[in-house]
C-alpha atoms as a PDB file:
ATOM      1  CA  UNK A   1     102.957 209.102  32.695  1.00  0.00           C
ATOM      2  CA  UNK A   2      99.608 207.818  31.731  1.00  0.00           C
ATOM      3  CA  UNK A   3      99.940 204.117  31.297  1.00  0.00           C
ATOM      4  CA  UNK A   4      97.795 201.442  29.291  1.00  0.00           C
ATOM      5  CA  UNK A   5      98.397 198.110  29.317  1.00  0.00           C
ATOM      6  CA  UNK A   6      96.549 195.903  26.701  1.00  0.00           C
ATOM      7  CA  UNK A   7      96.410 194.761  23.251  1.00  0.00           C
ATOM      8  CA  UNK A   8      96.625 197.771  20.666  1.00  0.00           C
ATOM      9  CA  UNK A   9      93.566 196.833  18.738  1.00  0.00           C
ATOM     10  CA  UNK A  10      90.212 199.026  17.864  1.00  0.00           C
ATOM     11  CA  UNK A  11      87.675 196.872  19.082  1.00  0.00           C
ATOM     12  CA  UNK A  12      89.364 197.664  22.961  1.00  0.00           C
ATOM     13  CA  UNK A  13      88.872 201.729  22.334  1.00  0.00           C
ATOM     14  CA  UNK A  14      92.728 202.327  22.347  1.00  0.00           C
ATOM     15  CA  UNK A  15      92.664 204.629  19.217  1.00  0.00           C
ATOM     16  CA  UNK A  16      89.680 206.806  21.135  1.00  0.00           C
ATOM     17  CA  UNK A  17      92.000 206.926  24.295  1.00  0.00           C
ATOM     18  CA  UNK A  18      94.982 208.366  21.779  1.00  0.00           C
ATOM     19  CA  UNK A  19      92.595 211.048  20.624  1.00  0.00           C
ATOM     20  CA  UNK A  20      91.413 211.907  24.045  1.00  0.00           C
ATOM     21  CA  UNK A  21      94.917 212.385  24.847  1.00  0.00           C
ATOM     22  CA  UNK A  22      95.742 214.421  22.464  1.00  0.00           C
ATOM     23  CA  UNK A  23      92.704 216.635  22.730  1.00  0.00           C
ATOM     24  CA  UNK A  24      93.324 216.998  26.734  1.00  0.00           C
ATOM     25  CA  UNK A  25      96.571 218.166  25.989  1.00  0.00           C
ATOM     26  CA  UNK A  26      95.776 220.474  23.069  1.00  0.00           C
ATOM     27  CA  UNK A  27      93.190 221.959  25.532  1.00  0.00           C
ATOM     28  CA  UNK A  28      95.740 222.415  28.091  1.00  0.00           C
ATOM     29  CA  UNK A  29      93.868 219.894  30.724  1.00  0.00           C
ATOM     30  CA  UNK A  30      96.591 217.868  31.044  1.00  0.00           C
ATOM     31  CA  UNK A  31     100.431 219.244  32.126  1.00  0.00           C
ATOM     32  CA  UNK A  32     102.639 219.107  29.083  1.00  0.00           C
ATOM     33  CA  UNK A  33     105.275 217.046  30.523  1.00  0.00           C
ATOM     34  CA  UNK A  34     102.604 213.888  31.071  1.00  0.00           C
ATOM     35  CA  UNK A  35     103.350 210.910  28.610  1.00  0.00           C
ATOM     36  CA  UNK A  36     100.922 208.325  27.599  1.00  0.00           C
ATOM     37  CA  UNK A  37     102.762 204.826  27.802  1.00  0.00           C
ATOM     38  CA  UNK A  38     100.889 202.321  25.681  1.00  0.00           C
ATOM     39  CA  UNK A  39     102.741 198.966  26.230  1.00  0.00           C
ATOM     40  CA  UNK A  40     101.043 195.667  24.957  1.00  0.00           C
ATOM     41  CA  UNK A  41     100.610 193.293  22.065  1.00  0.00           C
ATOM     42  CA  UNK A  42      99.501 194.769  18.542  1.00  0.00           C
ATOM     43  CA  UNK A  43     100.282 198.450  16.927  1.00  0.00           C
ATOM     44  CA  UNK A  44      99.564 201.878  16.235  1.00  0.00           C
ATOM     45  CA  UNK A  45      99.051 201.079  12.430  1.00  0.00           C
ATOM     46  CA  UNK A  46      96.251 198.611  14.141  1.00  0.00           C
ATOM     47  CA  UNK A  47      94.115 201.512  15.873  1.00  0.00           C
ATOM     48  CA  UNK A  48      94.998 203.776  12.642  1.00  0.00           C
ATOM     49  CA  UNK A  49      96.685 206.310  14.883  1.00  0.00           C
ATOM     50  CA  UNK A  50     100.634 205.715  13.460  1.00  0.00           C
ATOM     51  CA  UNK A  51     101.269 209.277  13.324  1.00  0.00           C
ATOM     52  CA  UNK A  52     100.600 209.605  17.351  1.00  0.00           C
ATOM     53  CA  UNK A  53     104.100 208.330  17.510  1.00  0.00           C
ATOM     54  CA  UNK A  54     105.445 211.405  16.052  1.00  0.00           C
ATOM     55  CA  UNK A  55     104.247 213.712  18.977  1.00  0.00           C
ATOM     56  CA  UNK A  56     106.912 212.427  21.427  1.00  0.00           C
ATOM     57  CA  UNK A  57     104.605 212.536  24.315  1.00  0.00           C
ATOM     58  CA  UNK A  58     103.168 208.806  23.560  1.00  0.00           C
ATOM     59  CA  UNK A  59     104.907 206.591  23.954  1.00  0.00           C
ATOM     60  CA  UNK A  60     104.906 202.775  22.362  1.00  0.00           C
ATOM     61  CA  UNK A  61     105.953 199.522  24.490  1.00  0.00           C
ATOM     62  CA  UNK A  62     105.184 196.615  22.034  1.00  0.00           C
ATOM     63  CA  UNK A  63     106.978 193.945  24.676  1.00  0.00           C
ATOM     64  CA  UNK A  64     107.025 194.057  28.331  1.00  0.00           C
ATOM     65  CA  UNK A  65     108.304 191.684  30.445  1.00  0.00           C
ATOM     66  CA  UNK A  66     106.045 191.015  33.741  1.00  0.00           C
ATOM     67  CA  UNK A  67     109.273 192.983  35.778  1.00  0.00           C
ATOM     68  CA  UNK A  68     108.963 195.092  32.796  1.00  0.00           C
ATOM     69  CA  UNK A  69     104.721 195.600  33.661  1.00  0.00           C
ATOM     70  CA  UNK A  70     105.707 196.161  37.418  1.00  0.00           C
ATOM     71  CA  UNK A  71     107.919 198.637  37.605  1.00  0.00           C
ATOM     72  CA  UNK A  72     105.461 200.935  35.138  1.00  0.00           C
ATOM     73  CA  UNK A  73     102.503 200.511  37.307  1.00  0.00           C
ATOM     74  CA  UNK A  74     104.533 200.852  40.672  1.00  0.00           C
ATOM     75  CA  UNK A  75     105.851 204.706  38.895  1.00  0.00           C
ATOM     76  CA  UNK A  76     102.927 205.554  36.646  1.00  0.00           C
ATOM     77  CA  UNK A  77     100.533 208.373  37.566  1.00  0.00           C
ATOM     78  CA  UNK A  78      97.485 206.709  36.374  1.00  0.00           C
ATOM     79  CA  UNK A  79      96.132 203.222  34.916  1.00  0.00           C
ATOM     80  CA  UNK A  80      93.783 204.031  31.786  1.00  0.00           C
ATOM     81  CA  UNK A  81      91.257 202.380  30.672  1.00  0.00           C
ATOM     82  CA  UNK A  82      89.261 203.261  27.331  1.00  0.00           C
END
């Protein structure tokens, strides 16, 4: 997986890094079986990308513990940044 770690909001580009996403995989750029893991403060409804959810290759993690935060980055394939 894909992980970003952050507040969900618009002003931090998270909706733009959904739709890059989905267009990488839609274009075949990225494997199928890679997940986007979005954990941190705020929501989907927030960036105006709710139905992202749906696609079952993204992932939401509203809460995460700093153990929580640790183990992702120690077994994710990439950090993101938008």
């Amino acid at each position: 997986y894909l992980l970003y770690l952050g507040r969900k909001e618009t002003g931090k580009n998270v909706g733009w890094l959904v739709d890059a996403f989905i267009e990488a995989k839609e274009l075949g750029l990225l494997p199928p079986e890679l997940l986007l893991a979005v954990g941190g403060g705020g929501s989907f409804d927030d960036i105006l990308r709710p139905s992202a959810l749906d696609r079952g290759d993204i992932v939401d993690l509203p809460y995460l513990s700093e153990l929580d935060k640790s183990r992702l980055l120690r077994h994710a394939v990439a950090v993101v940044q938008p």
